[in-house]
Every structure is written in structure tokens, then in C-alpha cells.
N, C-alpha and C. Protein backbone atom coordinates (compact mmCIF):
# COMPACT_ATOMS: atom_id res chain seq x y z
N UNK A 1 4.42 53.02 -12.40
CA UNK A 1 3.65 52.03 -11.67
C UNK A 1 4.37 50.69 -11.69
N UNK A 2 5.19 50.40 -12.82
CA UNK A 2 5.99 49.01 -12.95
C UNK A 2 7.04 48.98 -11.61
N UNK A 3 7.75 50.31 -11.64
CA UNK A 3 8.91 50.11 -10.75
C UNK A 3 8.14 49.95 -9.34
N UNK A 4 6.76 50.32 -8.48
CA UNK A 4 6.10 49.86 -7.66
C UNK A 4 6.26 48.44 -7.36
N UNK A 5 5.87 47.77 -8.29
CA UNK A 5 4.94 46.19 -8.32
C UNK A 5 6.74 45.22 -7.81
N UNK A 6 7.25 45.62 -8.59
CA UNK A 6 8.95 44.84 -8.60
C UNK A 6 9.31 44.43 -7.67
N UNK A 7 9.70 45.58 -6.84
CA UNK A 7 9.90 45.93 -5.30
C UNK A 7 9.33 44.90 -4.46
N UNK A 8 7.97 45.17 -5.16
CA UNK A 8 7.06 45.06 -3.57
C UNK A 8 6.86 43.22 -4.17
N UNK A 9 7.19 42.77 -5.10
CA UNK A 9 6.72 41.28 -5.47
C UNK A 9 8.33 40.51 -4.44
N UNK A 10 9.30 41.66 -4.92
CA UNK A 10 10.84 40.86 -4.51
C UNK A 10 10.43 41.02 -2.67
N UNK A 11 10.09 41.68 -1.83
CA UNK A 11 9.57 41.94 -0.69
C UNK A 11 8.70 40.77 -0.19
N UNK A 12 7.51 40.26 -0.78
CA UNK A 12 6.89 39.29 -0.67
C UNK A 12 7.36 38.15 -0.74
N UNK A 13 8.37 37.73 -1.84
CA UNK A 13 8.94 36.72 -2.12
C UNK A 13 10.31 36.21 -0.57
N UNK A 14 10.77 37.98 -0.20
CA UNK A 14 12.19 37.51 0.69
C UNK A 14 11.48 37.03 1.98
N UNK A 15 9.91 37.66 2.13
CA UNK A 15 9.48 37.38 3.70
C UNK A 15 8.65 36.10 3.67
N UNK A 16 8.33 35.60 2.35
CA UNK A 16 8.09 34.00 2.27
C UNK A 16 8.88 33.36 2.48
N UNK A 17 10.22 33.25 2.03
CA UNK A 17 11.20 32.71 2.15
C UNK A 17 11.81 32.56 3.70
N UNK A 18 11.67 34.02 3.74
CA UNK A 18 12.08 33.85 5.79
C UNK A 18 10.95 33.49 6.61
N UNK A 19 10.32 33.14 6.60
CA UNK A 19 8.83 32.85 7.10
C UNK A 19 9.12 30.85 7.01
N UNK A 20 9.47 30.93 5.58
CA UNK A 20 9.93 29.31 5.72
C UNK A 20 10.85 28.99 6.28
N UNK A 21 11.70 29.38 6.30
CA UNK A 21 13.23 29.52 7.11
C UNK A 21 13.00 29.21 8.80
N UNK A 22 11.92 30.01 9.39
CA UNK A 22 12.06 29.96 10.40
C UNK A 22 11.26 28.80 11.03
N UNK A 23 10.40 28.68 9.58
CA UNK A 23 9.36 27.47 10.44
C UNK A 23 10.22 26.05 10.08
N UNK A 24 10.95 25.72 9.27
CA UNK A 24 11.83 24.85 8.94
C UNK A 24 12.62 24.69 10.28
N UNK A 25 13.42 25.62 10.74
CA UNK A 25 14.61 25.23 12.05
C UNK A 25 13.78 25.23 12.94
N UNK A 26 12.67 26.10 13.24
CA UNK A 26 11.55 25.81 14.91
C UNK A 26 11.31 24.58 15.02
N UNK A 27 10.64 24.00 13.45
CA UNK A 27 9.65 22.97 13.29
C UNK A 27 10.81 21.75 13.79
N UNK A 28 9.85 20.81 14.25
CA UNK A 28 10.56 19.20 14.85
C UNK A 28 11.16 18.58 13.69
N UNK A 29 12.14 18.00 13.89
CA UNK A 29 13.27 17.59 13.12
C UNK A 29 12.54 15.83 12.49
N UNK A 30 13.00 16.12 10.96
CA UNK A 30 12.15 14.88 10.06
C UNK A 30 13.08 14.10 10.62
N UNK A 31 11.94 12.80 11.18
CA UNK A 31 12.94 11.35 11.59
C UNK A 31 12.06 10.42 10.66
N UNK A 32 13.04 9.94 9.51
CA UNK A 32 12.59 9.15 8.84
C UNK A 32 12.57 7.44 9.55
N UNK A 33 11.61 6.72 9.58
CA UNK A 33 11.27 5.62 10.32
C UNK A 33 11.43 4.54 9.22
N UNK A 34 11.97 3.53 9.16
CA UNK A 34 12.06 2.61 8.28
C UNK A 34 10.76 1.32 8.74
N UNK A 35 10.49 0.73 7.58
CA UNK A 35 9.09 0.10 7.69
C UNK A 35 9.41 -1.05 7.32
N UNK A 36 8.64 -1.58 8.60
CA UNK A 36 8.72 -2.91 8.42
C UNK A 36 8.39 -4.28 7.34
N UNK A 37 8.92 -5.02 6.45
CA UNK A 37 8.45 -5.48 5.22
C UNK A 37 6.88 -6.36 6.11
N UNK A 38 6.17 -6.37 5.17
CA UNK A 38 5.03 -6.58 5.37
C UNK A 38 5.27 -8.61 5.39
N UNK A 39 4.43 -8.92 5.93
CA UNK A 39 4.86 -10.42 6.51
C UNK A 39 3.18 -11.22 5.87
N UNK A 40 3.81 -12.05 5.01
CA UNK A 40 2.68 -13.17 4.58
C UNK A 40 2.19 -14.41 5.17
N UNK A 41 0.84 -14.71 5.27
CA UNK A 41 0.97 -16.56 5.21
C UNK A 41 0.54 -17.24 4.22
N UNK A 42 0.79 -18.26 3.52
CA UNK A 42 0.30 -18.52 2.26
C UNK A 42 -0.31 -20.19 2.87
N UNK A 43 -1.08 -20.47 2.04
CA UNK A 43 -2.15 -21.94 2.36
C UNK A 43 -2.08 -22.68 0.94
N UNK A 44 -2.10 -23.70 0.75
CA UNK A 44 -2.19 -24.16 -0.92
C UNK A 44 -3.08 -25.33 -0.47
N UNK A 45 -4.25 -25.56 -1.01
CA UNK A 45 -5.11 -26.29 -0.91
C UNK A 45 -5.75 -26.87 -2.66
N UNK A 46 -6.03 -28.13 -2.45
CA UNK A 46 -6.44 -28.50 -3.98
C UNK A 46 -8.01 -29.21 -3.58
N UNK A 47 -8.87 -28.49 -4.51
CA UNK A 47 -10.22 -28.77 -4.43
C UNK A 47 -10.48 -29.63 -5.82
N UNK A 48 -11.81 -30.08 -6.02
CA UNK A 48 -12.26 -31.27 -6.87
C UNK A 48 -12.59 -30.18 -8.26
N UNK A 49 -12.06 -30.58 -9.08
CA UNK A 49 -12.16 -29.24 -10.31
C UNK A 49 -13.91 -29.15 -11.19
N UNK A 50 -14.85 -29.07 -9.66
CA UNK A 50 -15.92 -28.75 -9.80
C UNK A 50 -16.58 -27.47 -9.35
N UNK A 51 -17.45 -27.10 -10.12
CA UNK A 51 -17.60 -24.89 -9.57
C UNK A 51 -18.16 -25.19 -8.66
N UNK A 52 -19.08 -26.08 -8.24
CA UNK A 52 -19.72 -25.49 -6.80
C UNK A 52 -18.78 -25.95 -5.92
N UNK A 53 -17.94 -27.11 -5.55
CA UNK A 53 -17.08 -26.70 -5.14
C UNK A 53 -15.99 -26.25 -4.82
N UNK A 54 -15.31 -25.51 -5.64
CA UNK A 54 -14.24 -24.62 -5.57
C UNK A 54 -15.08 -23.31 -5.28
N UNK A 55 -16.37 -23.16 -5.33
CA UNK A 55 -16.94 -21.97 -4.84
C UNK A 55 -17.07 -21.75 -3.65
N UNK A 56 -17.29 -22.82 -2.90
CA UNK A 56 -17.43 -23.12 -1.76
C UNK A 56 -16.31 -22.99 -1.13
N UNK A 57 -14.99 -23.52 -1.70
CA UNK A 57 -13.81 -23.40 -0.93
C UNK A 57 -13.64 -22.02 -0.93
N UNK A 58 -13.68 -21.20 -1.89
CA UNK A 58 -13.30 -19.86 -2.56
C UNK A 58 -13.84 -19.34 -1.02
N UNK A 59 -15.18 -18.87 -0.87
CA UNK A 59 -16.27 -18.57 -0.08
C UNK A 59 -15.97 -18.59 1.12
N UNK A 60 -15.24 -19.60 1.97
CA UNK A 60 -14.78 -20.08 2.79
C UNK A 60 -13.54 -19.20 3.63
N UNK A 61 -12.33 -19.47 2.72
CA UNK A 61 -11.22 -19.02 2.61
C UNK A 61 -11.75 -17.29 2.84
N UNK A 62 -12.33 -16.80 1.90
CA UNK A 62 -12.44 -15.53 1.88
C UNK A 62 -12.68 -14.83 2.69
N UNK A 63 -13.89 -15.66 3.51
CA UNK A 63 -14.65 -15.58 4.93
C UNK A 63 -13.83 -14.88 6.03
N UNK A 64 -12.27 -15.89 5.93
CA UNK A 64 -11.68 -16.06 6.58
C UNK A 64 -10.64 -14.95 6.57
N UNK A 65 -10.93 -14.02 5.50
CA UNK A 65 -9.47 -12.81 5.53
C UNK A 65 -8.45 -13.57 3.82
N UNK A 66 -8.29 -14.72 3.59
CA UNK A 66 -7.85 -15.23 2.62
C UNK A 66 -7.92 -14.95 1.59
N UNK A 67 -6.75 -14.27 0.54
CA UNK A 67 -6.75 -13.84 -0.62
C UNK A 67 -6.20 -15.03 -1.71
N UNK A 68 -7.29 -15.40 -2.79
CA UNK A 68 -6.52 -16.11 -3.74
C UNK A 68 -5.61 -15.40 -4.71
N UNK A 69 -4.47 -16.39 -4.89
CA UNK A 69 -3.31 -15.05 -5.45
C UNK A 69 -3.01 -15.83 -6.66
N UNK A 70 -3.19 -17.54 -6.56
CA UNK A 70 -2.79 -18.50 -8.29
C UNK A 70 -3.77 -19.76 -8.16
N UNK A 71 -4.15 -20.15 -9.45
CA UNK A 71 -4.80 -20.87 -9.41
C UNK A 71 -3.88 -22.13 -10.47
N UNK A 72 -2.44 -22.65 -10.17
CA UNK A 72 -2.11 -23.49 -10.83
C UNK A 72 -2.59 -25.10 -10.64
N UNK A 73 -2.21 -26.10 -11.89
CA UNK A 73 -3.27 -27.21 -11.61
C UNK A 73 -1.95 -28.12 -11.21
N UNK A 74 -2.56 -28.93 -10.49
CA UNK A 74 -1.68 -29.83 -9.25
C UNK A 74 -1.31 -31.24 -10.33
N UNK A 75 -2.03 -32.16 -10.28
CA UNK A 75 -1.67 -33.38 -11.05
C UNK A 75 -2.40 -33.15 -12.26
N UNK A 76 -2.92 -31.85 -12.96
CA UNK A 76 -3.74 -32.18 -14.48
C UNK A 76 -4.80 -32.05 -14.32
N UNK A 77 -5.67 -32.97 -13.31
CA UNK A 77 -7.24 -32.50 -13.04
C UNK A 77 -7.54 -31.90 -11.51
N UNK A 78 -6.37 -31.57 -10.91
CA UNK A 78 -6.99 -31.19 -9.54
C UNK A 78 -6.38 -29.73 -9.32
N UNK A 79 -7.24 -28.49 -9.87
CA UNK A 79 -6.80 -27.31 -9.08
C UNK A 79 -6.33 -27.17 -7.82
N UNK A 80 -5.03 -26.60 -7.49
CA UNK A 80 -4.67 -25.95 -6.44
C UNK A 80 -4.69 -24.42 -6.48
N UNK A 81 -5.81 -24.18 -5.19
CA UNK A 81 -5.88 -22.85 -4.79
C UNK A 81 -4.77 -22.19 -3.91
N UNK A 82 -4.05 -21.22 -4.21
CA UNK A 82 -3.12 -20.61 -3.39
C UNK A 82 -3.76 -19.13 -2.86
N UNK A 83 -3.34 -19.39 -1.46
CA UNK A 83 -4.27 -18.09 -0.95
C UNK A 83 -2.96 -17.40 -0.16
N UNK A 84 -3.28 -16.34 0.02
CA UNK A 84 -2.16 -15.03 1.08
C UNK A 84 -2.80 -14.08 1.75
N UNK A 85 -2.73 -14.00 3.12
CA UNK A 85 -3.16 -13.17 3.81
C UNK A 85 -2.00 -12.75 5.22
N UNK A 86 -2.17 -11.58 5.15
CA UNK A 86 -1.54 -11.06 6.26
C UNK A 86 -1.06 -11.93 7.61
N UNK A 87 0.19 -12.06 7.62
CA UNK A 87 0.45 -12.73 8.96
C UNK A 87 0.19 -11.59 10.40
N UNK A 88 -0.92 -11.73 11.08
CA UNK A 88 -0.57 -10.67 12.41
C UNK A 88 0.08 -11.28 13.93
């Protein structure tokens, strides 16, 4: 019964193989497409280093598609918000 199974597994295996074979050369030829780097706009705006409003600015911006990406501080007391969103 072993010498059965052998055969018939190596049989299965050669007509997978040619089965791929043929759909590989029929099949449409891989055209790899190179991609375009993705394109930013960035905004830097400095709000009053108070929560309601930098919430408000936050809120705003966001509204708008605007991602905040740093929140470094400008002269010591005045947050600057840096935002990035997709250039289209």
C-alpha cells in the first residue's frame, strides 16, 4: 500500500507544478509601478498657552483634515502647534 501513495503523491505534486507553470507564462506579465512619495503641507501656528484655547485651535485645524504632528514651545510661554496634512 506504501509503494501506491509515493507514486501517486510525486504525480500530484508534478501536475501542481505544471498547472503553475502554465498559469505563470499565460498569466499577464508583473509590471511593477513605482509610487509616488507621498507629498505634505505643514502649518505652524502658536496659540495662547491656554486649554480652551489651544482646544479650540486643535478642533479647528482638525475640522479641517489637519494633523498635529509637534507641539514645541516658541518663545518659552507660547506653544507652537505644527500640523501635516496631505497636499492634494
Amino acid at each position: 500500500m506504501l509503494n501506491v501513495r509515493i507514486p501517486l503523491a510525486w504525480l500530484v505534486a508534478g501536475v501542481s507544478l505544471s498547472a503553475l507553470g502554465v498559469l505563470l507564462l499565460m498569466g499577464q506579465p508583473f509590471t511593477a509601478k513605482a509610487q509616488e512619495p507621498k507629498r505634505f503641507q505643514y502649518k505652524i501656528v502658536e496659540v495662547l498657552p491656554d486649554t480652551q484655547n489651544m482646544q479650540t485651535t486643535l478642533n479647528e485645524f482638525g475640522a479641517a483634515g489637519w494633523e498635529l504632528v509637534a507641539v514645541p514651545m516658541g518663545s518659552m510661554t507660547e506653544p507652537r502647534l505644527i500640523f501635516k496634512r496631505s497636499a492634494s
